[in-house]
PDB file of N, CA and C in Angstrom:
ATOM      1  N   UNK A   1      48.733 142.476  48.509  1.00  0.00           N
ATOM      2  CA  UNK A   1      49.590 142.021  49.591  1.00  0.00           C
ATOM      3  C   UNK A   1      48.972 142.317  50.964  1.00  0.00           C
ATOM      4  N   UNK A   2      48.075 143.408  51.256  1.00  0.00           N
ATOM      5  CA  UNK A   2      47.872 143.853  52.435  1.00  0.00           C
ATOM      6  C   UNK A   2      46.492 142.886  53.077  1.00  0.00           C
ATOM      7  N   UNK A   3      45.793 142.426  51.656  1.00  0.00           N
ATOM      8  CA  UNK A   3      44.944 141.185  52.004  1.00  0.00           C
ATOM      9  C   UNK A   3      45.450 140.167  52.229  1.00  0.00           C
ATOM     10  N   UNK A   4      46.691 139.719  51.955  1.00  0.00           N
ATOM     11  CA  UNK A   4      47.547 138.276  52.469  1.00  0.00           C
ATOM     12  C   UNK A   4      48.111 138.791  53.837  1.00  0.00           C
ATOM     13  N   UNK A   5      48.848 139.440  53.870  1.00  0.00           N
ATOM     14  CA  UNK A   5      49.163 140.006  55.292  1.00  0.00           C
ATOM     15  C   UNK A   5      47.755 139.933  56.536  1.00  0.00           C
ATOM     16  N   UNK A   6      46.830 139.987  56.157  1.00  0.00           N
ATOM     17  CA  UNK A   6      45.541 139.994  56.986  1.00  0.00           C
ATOM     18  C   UNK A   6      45.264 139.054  57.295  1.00  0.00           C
ATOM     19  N   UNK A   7      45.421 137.741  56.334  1.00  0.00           N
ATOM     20  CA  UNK A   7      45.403 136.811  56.367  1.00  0.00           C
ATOM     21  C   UNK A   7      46.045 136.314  57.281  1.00  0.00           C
ATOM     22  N   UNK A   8      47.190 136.165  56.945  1.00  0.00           N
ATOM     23  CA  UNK A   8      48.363 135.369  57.890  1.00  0.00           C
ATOM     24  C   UNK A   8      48.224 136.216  59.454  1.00  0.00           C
ATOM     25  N   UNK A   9      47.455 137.226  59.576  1.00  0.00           N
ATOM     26  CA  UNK A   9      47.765 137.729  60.845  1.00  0.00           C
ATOM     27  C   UNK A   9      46.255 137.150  62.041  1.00  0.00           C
ATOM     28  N   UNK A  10      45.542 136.715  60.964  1.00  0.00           N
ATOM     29  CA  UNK A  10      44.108 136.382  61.412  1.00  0.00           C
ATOM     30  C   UNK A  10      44.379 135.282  61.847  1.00  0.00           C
ATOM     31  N   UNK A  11      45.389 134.122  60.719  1.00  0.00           N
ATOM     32  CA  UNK A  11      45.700 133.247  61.301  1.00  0.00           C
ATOM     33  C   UNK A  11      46.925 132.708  62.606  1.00  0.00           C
ATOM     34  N   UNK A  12      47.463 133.801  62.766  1.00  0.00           N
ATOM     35  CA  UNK A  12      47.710 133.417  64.169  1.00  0.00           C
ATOM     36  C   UNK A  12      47.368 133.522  65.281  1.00  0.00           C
ATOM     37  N   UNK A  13      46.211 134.998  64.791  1.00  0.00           N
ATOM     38  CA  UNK A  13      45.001 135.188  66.599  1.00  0.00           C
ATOM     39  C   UNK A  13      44.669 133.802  66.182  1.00  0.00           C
ATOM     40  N   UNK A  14      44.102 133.661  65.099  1.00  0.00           N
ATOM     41  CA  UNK A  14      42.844 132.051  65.401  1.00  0.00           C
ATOM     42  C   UNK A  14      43.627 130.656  66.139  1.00  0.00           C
ATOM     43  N   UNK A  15      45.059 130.712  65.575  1.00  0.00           N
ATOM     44  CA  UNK A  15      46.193 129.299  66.701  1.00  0.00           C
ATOM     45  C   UNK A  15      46.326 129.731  67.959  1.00  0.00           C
ATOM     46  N   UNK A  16      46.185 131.362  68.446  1.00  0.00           N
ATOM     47  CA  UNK A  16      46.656 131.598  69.520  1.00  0.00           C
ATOM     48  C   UNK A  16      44.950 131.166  70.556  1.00  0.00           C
ATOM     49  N   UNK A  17      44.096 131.387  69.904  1.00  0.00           N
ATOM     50  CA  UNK A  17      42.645 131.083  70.397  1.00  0.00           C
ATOM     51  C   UNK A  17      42.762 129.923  70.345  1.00  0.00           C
ATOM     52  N   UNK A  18      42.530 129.107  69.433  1.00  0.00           N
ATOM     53  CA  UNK A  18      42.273 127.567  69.465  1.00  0.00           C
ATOM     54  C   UNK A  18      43.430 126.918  70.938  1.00  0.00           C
ATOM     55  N   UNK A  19      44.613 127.156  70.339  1.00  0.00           N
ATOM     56  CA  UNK A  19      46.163 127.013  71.717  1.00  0.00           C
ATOM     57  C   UNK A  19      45.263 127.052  73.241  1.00  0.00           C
ATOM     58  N   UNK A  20      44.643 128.248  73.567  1.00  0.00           N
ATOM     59  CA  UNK A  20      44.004 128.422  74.522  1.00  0.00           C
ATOM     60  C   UNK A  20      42.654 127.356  75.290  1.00  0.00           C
ATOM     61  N   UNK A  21      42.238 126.959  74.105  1.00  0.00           N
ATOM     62  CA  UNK A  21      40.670 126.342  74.227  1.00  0.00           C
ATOM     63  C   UNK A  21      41.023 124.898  74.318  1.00  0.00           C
ATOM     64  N   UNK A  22      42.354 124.436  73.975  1.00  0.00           N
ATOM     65  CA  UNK A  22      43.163 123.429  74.403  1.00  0.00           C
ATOM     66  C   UNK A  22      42.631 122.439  73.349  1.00  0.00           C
ATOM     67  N   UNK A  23      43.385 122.883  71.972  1.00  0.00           N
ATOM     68  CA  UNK A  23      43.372 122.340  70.817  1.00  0.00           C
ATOM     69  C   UNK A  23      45.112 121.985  70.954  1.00  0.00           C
ATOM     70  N   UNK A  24      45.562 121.153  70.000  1.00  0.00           N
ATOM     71  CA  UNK A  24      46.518 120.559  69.367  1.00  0.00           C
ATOM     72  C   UNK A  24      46.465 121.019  68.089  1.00  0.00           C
ATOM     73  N   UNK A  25      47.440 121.986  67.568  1.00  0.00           N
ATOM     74  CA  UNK A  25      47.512 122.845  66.182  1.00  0.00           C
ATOM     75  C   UNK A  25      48.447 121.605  65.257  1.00  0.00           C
ATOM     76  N   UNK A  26      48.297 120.963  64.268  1.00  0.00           N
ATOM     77  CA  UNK A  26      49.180 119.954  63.831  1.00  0.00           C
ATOM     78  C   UNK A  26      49.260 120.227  62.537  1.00  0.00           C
ATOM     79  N   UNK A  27      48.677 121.111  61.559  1.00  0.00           N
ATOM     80  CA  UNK A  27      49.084 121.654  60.257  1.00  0.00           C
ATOM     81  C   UNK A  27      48.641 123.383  60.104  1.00  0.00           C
ATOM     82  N   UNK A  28      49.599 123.805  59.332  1.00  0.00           N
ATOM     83  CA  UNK A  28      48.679 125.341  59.177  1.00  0.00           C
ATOM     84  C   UNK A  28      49.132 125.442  57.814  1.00  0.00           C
ATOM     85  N   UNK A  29      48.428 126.221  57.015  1.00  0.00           N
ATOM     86  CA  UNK A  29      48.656 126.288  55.075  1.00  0.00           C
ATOM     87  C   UNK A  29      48.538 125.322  54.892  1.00  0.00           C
ATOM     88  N   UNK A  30      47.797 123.766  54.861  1.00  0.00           N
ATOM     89  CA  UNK A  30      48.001 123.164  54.047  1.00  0.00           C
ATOM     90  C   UNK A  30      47.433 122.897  52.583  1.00  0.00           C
ATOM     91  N   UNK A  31      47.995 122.828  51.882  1.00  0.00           N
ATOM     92  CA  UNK A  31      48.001 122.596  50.438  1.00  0.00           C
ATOM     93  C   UNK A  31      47.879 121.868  49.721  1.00  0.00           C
ATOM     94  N   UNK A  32      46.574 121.688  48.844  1.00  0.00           N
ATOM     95  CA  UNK A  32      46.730 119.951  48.072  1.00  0.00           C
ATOM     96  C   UNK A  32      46.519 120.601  46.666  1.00  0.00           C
ATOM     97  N   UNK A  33      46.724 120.245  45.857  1.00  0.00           N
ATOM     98  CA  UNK A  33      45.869 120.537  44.723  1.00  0.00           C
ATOM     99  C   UNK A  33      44.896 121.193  44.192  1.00  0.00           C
ATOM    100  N   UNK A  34      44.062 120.868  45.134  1.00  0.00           N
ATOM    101  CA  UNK A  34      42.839 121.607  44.824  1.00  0.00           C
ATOM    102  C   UNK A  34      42.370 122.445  45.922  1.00  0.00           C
ATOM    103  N   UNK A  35      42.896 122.741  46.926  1.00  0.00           N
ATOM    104  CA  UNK A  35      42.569 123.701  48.017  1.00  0.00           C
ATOM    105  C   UNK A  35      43.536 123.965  49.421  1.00  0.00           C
ATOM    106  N   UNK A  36      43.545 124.509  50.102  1.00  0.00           N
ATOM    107  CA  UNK A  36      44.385 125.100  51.082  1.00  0.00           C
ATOM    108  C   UNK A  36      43.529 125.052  52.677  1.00  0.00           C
ATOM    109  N   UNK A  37      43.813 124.497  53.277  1.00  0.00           N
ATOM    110  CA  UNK A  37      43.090 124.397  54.756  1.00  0.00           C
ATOM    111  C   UNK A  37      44.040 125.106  55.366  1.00  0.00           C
ATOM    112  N   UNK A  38      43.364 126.163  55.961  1.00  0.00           N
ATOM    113  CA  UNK A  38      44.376 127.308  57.120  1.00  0.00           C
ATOM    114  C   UNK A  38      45.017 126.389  58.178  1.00  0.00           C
ATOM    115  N   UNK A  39      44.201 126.009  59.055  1.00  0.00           N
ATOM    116  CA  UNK A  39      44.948 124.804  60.514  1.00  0.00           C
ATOM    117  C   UNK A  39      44.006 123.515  60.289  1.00  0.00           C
ATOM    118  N   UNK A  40      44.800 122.884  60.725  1.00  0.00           N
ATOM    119  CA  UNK A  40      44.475 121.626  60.777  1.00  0.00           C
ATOM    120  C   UNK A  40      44.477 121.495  62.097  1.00  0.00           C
ATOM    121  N   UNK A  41      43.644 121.290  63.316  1.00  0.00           N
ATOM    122  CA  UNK A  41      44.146 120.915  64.262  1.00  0.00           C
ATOM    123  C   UNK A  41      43.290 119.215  64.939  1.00  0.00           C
ATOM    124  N   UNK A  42      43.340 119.079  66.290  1.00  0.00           N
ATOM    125  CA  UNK A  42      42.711 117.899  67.114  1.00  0.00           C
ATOM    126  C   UNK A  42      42.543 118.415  68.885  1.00  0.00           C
ATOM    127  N   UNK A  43      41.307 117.764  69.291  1.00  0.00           N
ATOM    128  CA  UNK A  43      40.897 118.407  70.366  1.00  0.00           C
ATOM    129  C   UNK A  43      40.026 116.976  70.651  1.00  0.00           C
ATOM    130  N   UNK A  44      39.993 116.148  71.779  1.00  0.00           N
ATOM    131  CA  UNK A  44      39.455 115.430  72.114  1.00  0.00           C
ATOM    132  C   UNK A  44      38.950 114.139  70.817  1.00  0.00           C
ATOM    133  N   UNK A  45      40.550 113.432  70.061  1.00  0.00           N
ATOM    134  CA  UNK A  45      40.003 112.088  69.682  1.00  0.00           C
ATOM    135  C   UNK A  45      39.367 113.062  68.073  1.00  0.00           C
ATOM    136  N   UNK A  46      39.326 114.294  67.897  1.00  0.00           N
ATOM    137  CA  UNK A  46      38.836 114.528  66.523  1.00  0.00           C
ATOM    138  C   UNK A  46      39.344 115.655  65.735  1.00  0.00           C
ATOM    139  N   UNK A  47      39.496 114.741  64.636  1.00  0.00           N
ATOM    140  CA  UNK A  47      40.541 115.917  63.830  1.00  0.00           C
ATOM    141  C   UNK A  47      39.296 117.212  63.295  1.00  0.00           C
ATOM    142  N   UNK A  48      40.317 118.371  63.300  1.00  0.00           N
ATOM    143  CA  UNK A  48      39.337 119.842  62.959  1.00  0.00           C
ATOM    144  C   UNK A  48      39.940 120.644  62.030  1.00  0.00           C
ATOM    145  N   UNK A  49      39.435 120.291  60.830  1.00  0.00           N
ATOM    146  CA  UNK A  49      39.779 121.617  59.858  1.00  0.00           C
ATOM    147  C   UNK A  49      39.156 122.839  59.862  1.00  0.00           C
ATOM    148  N   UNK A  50      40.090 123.678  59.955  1.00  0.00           N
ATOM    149  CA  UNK A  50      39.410 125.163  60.072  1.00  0.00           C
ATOM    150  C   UNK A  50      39.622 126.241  59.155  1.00  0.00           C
ATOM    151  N   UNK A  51      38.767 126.858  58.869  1.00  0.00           N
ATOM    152  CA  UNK A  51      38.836 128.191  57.766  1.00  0.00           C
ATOM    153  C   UNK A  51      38.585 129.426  58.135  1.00  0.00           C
ATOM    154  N   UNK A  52      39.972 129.747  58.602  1.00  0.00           N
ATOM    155  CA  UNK A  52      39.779 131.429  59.109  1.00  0.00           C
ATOM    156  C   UNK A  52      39.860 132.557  57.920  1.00  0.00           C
ATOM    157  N   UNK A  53      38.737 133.217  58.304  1.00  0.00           N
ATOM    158  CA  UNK A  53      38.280 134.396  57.994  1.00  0.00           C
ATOM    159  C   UNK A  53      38.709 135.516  58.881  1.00  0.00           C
ATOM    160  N   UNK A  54      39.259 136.873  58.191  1.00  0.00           N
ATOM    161  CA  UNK A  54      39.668 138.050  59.223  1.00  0.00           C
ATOM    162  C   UNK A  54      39.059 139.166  58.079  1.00  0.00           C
ATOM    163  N   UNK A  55      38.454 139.692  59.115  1.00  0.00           N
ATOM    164  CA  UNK A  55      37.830 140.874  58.495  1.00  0.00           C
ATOM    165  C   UNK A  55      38.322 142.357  59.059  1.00  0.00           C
ATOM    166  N   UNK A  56      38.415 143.119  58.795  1.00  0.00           N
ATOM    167  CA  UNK A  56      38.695 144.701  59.345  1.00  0.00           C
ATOM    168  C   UNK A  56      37.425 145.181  59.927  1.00  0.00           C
ATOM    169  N   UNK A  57      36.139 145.234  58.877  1.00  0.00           N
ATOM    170  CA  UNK A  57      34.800 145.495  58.427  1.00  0.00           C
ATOM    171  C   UNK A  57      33.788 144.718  58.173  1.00  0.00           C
ATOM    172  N   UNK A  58      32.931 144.838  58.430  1.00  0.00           N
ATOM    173  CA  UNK A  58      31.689 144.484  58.089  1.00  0.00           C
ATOM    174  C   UNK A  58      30.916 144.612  57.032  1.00  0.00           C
ATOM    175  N   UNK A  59      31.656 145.876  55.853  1.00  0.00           N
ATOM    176  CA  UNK A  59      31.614 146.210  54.478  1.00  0.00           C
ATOM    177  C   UNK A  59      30.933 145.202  53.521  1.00  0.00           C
ATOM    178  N   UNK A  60      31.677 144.261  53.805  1.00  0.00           N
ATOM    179  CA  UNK A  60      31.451 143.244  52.758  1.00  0.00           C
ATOM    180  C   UNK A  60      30.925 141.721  53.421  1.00  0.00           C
ATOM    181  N   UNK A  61      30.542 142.163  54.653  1.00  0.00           N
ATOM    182  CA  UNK A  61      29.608 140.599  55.237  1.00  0.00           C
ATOM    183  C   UNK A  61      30.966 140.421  56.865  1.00  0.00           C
ATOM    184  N   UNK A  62      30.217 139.400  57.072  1.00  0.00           N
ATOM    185  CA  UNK A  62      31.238 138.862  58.103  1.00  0.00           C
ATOM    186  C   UNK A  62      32.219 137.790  57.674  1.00  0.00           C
ATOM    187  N   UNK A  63      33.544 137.267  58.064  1.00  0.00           N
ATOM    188  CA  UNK A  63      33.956 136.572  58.413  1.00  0.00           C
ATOM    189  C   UNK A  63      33.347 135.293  57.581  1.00  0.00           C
ATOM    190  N   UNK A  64      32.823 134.861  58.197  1.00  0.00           N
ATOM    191  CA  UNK A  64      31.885 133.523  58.435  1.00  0.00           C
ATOM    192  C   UNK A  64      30.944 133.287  56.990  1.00  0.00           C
ATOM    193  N   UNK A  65      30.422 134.398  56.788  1.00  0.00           N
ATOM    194  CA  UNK A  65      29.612 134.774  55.724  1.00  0.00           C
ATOM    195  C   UNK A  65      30.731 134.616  54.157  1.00  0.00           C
ATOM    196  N   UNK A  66      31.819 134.947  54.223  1.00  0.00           N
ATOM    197  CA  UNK A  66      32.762 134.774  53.020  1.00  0.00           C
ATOM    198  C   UNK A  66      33.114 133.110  52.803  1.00  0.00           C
ATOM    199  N   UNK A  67      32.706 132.458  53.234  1.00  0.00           N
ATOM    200  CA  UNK A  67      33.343 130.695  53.540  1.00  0.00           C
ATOM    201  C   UNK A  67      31.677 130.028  52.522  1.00  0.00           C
ATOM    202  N   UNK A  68      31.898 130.472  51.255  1.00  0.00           N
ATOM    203  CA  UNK A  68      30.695 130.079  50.262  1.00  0.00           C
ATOM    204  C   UNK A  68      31.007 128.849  50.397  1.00  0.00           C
ATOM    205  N   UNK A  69      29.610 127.998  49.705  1.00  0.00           N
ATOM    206  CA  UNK A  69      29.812 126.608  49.181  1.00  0.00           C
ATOM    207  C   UNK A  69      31.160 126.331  48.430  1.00  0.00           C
ATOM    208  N   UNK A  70      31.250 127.103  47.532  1.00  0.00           N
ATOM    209  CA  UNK A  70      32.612 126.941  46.590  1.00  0.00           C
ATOM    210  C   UNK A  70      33.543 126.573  47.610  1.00  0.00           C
ATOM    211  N   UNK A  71      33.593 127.504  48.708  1.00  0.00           N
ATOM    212  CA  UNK A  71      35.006 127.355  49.364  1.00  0.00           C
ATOM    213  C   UNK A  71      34.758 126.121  49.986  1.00  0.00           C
ATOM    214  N   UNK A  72      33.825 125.674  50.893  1.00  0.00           N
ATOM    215  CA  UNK A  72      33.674 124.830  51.687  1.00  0.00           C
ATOM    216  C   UNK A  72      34.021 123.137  50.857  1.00  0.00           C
ATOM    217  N   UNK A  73      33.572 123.546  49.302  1.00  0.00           N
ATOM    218  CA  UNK A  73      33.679 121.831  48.833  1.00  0.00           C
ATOM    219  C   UNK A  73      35.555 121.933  48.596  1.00  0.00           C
ATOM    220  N   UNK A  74      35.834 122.865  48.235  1.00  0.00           N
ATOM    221  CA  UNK A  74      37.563 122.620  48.129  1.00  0.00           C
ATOM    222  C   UNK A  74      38.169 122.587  49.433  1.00  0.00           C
ATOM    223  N   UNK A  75      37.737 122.590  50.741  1.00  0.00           N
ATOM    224  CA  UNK A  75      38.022 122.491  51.680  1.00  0.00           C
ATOM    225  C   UNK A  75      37.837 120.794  52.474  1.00  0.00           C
ATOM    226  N   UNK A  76      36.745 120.328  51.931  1.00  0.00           N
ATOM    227  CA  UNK A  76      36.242 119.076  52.087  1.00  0.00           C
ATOM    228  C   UNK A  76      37.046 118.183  50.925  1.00  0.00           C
ATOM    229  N   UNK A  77      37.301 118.923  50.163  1.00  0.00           N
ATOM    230  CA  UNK A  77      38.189 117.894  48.906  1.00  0.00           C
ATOM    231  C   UNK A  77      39.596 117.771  49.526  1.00  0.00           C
ATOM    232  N   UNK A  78      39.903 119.569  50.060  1.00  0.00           N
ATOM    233  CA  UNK A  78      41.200 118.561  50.551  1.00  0.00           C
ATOM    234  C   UNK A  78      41.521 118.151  51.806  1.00  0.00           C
ATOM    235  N   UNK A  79      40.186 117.992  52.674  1.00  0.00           N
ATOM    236  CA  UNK A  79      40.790 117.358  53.898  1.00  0.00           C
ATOM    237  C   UNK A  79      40.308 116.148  53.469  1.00  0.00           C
ATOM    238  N   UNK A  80      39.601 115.175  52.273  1.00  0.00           N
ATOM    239  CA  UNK A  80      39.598 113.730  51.999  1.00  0.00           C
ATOM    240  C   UNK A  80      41.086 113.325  51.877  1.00  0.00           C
ATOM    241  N   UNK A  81      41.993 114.527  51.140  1.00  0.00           N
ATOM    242  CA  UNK A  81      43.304 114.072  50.178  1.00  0.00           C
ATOM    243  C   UNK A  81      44.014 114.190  51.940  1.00  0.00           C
ATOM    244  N   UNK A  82      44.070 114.900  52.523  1.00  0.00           N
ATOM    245  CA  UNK A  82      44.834 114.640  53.860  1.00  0.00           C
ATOM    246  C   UNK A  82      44.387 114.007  54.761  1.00  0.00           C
ATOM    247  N   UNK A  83      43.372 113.181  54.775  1.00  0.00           N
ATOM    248  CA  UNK A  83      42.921 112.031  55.645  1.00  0.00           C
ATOM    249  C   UNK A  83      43.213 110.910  54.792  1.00  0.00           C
ATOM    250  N   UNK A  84      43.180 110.609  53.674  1.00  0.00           N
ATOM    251  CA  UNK A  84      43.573 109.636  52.811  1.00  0.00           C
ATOM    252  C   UNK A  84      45.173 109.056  52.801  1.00  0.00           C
ATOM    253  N   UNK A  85      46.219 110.334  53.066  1.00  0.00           N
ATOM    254  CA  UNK A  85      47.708 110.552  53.263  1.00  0.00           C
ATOM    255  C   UNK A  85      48.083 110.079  54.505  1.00  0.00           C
ATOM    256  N   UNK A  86      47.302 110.805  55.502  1.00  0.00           N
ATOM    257  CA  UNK A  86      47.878 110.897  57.210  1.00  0.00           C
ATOM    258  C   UNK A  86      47.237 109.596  58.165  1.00  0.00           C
ATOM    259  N   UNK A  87      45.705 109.452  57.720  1.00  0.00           N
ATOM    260  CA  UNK A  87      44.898 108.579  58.619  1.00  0.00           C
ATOM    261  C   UNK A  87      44.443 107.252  58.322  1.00  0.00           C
ATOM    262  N   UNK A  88      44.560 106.774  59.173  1.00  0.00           N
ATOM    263  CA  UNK A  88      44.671 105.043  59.071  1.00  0.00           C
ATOM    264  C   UNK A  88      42.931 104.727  60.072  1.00  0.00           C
ATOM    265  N   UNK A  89      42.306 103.877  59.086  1.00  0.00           N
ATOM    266  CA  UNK A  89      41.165 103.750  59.896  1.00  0.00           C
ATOM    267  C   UNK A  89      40.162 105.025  59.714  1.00  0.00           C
ATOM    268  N   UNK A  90      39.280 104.960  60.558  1.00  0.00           N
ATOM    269  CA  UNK A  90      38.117 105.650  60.693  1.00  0.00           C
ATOM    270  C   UNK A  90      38.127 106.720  61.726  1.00  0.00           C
ATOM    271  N   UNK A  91      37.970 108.121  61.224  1.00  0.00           N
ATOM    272  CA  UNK A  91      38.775 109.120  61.922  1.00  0.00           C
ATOM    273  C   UNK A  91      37.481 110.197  62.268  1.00  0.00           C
ATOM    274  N   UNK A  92      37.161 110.613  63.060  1.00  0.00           N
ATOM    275  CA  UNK A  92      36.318 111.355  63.687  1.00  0.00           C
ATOM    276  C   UNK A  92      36.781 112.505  63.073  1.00  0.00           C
ATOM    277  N   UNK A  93      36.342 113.573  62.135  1.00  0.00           N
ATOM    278  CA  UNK A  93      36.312 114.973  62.051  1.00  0.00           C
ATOM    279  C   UNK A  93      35.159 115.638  62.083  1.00  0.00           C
ATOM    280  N   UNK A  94      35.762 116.801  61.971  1.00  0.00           N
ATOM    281  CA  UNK A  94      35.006 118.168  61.511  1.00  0.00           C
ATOM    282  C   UNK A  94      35.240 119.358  61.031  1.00  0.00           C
ATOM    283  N   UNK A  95      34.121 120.351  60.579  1.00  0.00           N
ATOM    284  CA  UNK A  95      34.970 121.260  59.658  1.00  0.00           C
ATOM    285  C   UNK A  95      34.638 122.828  60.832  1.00  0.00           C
ATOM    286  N   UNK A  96      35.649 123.604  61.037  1.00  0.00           N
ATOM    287  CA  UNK A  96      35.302 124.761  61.678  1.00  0.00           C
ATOM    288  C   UNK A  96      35.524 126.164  61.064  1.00  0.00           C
ATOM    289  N   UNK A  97      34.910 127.263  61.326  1.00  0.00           N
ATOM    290  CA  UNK A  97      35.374 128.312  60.847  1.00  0.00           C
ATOM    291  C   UNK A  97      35.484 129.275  61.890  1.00  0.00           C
ATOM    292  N   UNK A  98      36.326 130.322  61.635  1.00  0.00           N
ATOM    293  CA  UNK A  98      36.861 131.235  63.045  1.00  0.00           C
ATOM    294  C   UNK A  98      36.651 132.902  62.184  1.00  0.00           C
ATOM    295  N   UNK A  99      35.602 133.187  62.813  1.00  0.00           N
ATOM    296  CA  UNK A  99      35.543 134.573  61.857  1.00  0.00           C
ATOM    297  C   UNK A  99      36.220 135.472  62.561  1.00  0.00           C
ATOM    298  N   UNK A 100      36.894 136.026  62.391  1.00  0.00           N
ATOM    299  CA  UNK A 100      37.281 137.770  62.919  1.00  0.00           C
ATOM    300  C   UNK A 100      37.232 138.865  62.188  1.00  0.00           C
ATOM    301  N   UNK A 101      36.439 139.357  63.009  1.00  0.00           N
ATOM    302  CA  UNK A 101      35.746 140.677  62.605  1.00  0.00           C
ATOM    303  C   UNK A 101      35.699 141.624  63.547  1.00  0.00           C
ATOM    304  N   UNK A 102      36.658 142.206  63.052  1.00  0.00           N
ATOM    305  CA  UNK A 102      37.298 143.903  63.532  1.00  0.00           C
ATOM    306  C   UNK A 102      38.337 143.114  64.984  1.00  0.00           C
ATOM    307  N   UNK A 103      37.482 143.000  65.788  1.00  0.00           N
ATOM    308  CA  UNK A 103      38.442 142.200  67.107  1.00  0.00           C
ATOM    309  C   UNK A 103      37.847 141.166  67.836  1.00  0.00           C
ATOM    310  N   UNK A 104      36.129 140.783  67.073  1.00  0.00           N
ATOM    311  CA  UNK A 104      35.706 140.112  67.596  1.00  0.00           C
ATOM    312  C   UNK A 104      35.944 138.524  67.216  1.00  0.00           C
ATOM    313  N   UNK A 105      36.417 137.718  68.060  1.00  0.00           N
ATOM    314  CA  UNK A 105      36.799 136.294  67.645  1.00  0.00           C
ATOM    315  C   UNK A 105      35.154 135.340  67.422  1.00  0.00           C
ATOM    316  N   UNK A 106      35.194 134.888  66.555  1.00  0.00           N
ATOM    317  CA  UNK A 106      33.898 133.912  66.998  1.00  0.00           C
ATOM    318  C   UNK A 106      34.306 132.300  66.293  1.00  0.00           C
ATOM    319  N   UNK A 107      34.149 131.254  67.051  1.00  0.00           N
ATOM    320  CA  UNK A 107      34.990 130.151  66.703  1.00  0.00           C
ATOM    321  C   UNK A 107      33.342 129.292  66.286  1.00  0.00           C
ATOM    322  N   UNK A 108      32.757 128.941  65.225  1.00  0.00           N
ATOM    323  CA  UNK A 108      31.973 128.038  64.609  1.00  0.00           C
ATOM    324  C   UNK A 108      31.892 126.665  64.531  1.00  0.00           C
ATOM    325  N   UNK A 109      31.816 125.535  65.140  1.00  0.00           N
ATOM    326  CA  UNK A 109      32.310 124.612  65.300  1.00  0.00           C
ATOM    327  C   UNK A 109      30.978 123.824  64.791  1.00  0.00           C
ATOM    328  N   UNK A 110      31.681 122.521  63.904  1.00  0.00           N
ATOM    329  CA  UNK A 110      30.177 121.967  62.855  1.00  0.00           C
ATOM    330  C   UNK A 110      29.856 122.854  61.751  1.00  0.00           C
ATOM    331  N   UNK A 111      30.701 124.013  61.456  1.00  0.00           N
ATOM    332  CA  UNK A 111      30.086 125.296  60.542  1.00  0.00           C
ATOM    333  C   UNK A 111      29.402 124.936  59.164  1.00  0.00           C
ATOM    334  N   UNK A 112      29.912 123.331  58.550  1.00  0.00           N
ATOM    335  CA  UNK A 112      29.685 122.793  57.559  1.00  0.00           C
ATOM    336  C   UNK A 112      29.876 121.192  57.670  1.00  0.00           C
ATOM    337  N   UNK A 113      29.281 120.305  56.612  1.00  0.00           N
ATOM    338  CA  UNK A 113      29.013 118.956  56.731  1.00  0.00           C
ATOM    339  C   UNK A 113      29.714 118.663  55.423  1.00  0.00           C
ATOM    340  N   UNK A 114      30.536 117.197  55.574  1.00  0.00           N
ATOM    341  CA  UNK A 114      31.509 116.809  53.874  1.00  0.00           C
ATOM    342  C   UNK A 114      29.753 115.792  53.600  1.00  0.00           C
TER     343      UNK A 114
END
């Protein structure tokens, strides 16, 4: 539980950062089948899936460093299934990751390619 709690707390520094950098937050948890995208958001004309990482420590890598291939293709699987649902036409994205580690924010933008 105290790793889900970390979770959910990582993910609201990362909406309260993105909020700031003058993103449009338009999904958070979402859920398909086969994977879970933390925020969904849009910032200039392009949709941005993002995968926050919150770390305490450095113990076990950074942030950024935990977002394996594995994770990244179930992340790309399900932002096809929520661009397939929501978007009409030909839709500009990308995939981001937001590591936090200990208190340091670092926002990755392009972090991975579908």
């Amino acid at each position: 539980m105290f790793t889900q709690n970390r979770g959910r707390e990582g993910e609201k520094k990362a909406e309260k950062f993105l909020r700031k950098k003058g993103y449009t937050i338009i999904a958070k948890n979402y859920r398909t089948p086969v994977g879970e995208i933390d925020i969904i958001a849009q910032k200039n004309e392009v949709l941005v899936f993002i995968e926050v990482k919150n770390r305490s420590s450095s113990k076990f890598g950074t942030g950024a460093e935990a977002v394996t291939a594995k994770k990244q293709n179930k992340i790309i699987r399900s932002a096809q299934l929520y661009m397939k649902k929501y978007c009409e036409g030909e839709t500009n994205c990308r995939f981001d990751v937001i590591s936090i580690d200990a208190k340091d924010i670092r926002h990755i933008e392009n972090a991975f390619t579908a």
